[in-house]
N, C-alpha and C. Protein backbone atom coordinates (compact mmCIF):
# COMPACT_ATOMS: atom_id res chain seq x y z
N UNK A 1 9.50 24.68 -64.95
CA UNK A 1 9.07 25.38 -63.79
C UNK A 1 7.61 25.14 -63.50
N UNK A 2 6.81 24.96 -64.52
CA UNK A 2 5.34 24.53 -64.14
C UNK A 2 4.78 23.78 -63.41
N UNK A 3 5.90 22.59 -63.97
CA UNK A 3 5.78 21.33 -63.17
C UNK A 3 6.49 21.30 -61.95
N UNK A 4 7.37 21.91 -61.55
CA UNK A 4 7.66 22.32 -60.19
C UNK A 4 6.77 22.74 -59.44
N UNK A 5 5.95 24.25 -59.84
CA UNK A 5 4.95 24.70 -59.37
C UNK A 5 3.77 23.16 -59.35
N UNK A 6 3.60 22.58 -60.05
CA UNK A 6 2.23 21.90 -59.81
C UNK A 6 2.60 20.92 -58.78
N UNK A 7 3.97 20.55 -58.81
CA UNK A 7 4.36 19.38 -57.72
C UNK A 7 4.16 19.90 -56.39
N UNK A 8 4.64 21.25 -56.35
CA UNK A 8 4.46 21.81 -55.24
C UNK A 8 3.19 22.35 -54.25
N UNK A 9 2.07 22.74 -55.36
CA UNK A 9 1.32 23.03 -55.21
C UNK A 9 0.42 21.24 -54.87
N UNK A 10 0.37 20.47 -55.36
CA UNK A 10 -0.24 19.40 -55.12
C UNK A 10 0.63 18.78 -53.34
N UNK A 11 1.94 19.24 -53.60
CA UNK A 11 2.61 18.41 -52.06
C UNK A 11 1.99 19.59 -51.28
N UNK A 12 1.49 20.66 -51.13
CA UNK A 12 1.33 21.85 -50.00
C UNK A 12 0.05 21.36 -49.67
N UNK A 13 -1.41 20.78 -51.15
CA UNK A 13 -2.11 20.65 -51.01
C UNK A 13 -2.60 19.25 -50.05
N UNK A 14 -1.53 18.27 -50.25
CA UNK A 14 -1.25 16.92 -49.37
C UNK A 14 -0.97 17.10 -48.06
N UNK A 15 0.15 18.08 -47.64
CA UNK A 15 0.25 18.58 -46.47
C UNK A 15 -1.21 19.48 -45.65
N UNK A 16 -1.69 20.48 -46.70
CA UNK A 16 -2.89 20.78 -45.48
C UNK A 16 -4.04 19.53 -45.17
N UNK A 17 -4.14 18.90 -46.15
CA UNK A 17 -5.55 17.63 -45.75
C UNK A 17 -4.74 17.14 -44.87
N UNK A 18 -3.32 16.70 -44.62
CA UNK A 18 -2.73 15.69 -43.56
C UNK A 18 -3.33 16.63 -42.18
N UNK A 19 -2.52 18.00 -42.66
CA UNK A 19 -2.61 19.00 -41.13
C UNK A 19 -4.14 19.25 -41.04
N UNK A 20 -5.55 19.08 -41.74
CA UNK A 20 -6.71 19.12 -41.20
C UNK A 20 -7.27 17.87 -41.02
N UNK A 21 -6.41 16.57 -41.39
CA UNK A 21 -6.75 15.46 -40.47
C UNK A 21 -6.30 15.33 -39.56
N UNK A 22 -5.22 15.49 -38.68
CA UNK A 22 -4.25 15.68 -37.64
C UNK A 22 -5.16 16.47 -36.65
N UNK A 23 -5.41 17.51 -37.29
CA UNK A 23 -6.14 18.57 -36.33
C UNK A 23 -7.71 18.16 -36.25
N UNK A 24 -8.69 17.63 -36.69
CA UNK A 24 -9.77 16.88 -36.41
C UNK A 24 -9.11 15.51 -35.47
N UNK A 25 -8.02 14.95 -35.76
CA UNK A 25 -7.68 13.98 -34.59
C UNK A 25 -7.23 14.44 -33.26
N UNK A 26 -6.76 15.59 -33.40
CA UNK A 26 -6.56 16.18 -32.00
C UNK A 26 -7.75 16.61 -31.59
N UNK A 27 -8.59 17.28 -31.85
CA UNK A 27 -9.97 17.90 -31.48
C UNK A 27 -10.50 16.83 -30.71
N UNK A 28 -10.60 15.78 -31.68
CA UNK A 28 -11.33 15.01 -31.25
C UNK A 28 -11.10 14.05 -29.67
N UNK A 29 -9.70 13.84 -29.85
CA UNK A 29 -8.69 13.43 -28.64
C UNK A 29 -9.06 14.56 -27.39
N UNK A 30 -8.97 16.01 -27.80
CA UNK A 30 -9.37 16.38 -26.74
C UNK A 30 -10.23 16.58 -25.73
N UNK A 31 -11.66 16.11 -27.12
CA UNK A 31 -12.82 15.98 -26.51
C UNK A 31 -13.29 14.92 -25.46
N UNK A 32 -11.93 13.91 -26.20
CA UNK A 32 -12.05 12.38 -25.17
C UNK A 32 -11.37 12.85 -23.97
N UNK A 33 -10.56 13.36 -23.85
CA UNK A 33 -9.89 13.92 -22.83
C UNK A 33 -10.68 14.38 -21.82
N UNK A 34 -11.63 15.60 -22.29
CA UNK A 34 -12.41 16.13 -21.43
C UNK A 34 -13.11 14.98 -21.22
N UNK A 35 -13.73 14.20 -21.75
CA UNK A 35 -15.05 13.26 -21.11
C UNK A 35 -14.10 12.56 -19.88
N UNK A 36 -13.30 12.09 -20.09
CA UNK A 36 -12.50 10.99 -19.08
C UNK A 36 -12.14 11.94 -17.70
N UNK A 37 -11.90 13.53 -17.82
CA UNK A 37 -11.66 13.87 -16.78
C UNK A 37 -12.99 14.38 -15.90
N UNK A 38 -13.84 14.42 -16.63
CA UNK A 38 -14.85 15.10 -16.04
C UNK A 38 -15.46 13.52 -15.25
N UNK A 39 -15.20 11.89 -16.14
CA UNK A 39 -15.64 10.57 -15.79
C UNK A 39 -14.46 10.52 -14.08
N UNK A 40 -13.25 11.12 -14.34
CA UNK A 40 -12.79 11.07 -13.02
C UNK A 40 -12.97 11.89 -11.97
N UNK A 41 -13.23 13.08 -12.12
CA UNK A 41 -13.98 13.61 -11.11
C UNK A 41 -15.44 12.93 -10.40
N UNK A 42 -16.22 12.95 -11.00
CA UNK A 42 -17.11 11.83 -10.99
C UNK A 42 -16.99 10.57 -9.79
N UNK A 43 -15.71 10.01 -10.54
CA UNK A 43 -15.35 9.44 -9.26
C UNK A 43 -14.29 9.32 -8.44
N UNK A 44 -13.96 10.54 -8.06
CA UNK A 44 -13.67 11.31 -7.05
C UNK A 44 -14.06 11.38 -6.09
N UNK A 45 -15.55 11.87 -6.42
CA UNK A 45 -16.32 12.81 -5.86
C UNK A 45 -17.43 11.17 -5.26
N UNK A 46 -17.50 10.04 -5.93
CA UNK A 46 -18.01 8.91 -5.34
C UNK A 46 -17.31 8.06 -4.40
N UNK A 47 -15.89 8.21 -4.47
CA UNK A 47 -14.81 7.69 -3.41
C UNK A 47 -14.57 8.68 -2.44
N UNK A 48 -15.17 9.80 -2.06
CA UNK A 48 -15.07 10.60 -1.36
C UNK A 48 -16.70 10.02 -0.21
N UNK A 49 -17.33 10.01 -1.17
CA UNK A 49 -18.58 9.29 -0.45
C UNK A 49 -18.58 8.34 0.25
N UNK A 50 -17.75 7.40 -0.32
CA UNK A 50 -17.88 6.21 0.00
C UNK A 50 -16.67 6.54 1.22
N UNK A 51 -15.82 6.97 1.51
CA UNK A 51 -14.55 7.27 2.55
C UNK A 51 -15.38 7.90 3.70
N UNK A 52 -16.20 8.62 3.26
CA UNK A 52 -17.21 9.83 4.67
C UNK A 52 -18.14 8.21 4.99
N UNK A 53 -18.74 7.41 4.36
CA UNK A 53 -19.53 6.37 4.59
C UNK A 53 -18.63 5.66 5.63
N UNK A 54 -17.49 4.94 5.22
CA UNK A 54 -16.90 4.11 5.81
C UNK A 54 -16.23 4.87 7.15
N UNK A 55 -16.00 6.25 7.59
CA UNK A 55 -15.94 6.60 8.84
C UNK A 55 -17.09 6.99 9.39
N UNK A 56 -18.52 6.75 8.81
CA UNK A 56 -19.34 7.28 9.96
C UNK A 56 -19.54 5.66 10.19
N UNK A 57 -19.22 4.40 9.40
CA UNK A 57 -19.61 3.16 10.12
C UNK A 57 -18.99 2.78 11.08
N UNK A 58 -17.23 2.94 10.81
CA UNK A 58 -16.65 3.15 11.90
C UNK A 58 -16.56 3.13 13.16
N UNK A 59 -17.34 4.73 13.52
CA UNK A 59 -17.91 5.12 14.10
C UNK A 59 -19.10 4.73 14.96
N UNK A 60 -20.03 4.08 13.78
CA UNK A 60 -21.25 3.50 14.84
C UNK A 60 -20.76 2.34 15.18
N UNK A 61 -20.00 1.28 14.72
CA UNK A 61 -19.67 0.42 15.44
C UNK A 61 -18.46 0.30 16.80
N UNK A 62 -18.00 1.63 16.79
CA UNK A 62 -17.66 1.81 17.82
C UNK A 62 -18.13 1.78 19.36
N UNK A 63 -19.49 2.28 18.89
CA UNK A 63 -20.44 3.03 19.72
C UNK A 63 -21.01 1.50 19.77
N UNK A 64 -21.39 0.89 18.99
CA UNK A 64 -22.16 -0.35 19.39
C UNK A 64 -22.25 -1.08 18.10
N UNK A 65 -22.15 -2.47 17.99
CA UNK A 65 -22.12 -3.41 17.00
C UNK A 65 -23.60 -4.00 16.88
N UNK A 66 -24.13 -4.56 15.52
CA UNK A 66 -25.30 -5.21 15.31
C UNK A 66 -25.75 -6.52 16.94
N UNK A 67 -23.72 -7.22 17.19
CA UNK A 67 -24.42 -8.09 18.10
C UNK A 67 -24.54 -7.41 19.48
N UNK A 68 -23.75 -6.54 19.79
CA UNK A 68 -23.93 -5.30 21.20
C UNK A 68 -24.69 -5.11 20.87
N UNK A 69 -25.77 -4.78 20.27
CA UNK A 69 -27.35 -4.20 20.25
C UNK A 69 -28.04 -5.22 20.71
N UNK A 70 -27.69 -6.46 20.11
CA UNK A 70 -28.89 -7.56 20.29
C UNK A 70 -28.82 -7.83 21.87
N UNK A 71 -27.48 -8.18 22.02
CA UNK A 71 -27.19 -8.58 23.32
C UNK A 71 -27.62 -7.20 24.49
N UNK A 72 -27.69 -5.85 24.25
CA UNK A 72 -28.73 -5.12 24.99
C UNK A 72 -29.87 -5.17 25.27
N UNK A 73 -30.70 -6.16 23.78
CA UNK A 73 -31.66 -5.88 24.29
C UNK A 73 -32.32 -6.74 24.83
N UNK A 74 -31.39 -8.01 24.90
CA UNK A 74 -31.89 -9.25 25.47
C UNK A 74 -31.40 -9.19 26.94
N UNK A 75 -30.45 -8.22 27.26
CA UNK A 75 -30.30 -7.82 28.84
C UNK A 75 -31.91 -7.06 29.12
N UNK A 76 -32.06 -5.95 28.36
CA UNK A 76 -33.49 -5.27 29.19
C UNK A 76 -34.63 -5.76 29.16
N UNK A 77 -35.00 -7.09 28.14
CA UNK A 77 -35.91 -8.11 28.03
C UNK A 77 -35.65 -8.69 29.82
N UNK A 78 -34.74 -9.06 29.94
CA UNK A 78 -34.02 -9.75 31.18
C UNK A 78 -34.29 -8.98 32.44
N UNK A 79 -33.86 -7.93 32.40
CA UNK A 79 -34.42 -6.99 33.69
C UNK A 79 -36.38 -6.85 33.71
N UNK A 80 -36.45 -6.69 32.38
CA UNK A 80 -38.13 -6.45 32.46
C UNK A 80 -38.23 -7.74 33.31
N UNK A 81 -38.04 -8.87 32.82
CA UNK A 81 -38.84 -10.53 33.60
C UNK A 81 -38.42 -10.71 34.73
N UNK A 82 -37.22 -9.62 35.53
CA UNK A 82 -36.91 -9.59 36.72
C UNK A 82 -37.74 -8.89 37.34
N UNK A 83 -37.92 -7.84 37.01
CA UNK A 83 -39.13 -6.99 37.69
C UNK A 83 -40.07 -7.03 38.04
N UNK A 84 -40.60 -7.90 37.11
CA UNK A 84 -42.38 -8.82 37.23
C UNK A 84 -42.06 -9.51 38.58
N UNK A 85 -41.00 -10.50 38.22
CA UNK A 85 -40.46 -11.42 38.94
C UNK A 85 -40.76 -10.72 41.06
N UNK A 86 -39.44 -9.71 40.58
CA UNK A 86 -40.05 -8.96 41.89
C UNK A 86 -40.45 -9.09 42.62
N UNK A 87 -41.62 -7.89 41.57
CA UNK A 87 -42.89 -7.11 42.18
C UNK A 87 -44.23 -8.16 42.49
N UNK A 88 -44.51 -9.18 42.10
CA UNK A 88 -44.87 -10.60 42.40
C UNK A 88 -44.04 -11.32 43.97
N UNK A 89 -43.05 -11.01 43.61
CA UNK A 89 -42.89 -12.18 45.11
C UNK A 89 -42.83 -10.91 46.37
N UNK A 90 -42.89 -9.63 45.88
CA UNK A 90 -43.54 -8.23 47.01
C UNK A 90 -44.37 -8.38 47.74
N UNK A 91 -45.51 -8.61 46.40
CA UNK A 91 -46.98 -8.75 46.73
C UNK A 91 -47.23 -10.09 47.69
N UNK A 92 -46.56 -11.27 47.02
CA UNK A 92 -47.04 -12.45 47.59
C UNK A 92 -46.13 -12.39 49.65
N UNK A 93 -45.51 -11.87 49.29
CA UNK A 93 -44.61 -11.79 51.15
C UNK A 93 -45.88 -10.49 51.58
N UNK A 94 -45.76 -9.68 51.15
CA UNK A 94 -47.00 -8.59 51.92
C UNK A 94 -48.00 -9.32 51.84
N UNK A 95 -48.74 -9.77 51.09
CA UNK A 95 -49.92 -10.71 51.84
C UNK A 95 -49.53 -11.82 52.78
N UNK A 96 -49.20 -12.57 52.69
CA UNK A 96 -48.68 -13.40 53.54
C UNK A 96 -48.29 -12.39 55.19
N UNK A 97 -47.53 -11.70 54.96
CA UNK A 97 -47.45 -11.35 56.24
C UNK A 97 -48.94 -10.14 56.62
N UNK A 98 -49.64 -9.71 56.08
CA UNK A 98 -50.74 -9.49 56.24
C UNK A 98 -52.11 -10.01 56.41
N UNK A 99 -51.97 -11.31 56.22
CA UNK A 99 -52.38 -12.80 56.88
C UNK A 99 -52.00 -12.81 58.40
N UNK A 100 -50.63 -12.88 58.70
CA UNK A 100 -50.15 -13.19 59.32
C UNK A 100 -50.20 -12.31 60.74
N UNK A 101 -50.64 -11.30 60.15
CA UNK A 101 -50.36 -10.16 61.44
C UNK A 101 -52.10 -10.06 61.77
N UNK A 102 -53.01 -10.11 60.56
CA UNK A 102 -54.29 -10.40 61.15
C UNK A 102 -54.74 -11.67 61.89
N UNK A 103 -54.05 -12.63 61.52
CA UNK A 103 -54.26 -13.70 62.50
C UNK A 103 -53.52 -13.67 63.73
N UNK A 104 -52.50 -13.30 63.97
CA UNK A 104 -51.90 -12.66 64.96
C UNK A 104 -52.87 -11.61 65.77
N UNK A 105 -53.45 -10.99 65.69
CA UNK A 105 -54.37 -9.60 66.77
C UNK A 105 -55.26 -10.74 66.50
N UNK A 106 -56.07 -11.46 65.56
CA UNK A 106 -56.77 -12.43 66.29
C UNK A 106 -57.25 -13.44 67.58
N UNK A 107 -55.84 -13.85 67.55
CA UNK A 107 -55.24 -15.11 68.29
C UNK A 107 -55.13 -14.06 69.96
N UNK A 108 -54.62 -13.01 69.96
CA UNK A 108 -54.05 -12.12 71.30
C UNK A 108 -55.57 -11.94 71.97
């Protein structure tokens, strides 16, 4: 019976080191657990960013593209050199006909 008792007592003692290595491997597993979910929230929360990013670009290119910008502003470059353009051939017909009308009451 002793040796029953000691077999037993040595297999109970084999069984708890198994069950407090088991249980340091779970601990530990769970701790990985937590890191990986807290690493997926994480990015979650960066693909959420990046989704609000990609509809406000969307968005501005709706409204107008890098080359619709350029090409605006090489239209109002275009109107400016019309304007000069103009207000130059205004001036040059009002003098001319202000020439024209003083030499005119001249001539009468």
């Amino acid at each position: 019976m002793s040796n029953d008792g000691n077999g037993w007592e040595t297999y109970s003692k084999l069984v708890l080191a198994q069950l407090e290595t088991l249980s340091g491997g779970i601990e530990a597993l769970r701790a990985e657990l937590q890191m990986v979910q807290n690493q997926l929230a994480e990015l979650k929360a960066k693909e959420d960013r990046v989704q609000d990013l990609k509809i406000w670009k969307e968005k501005m290119d709706d409204v107008a593209s890098p080359p619709q910008l350029r090409e605006a502003l090489q239209e109002v470059e275009d109107l400016k050199e019309f304007r000069t353009k103009a207000v130059t051939m205004f001036m040059v017909v009002q003098s001319i006909m202000g020439i024209a009308v003083a030499w005119a009451l001249d001539v009468f």
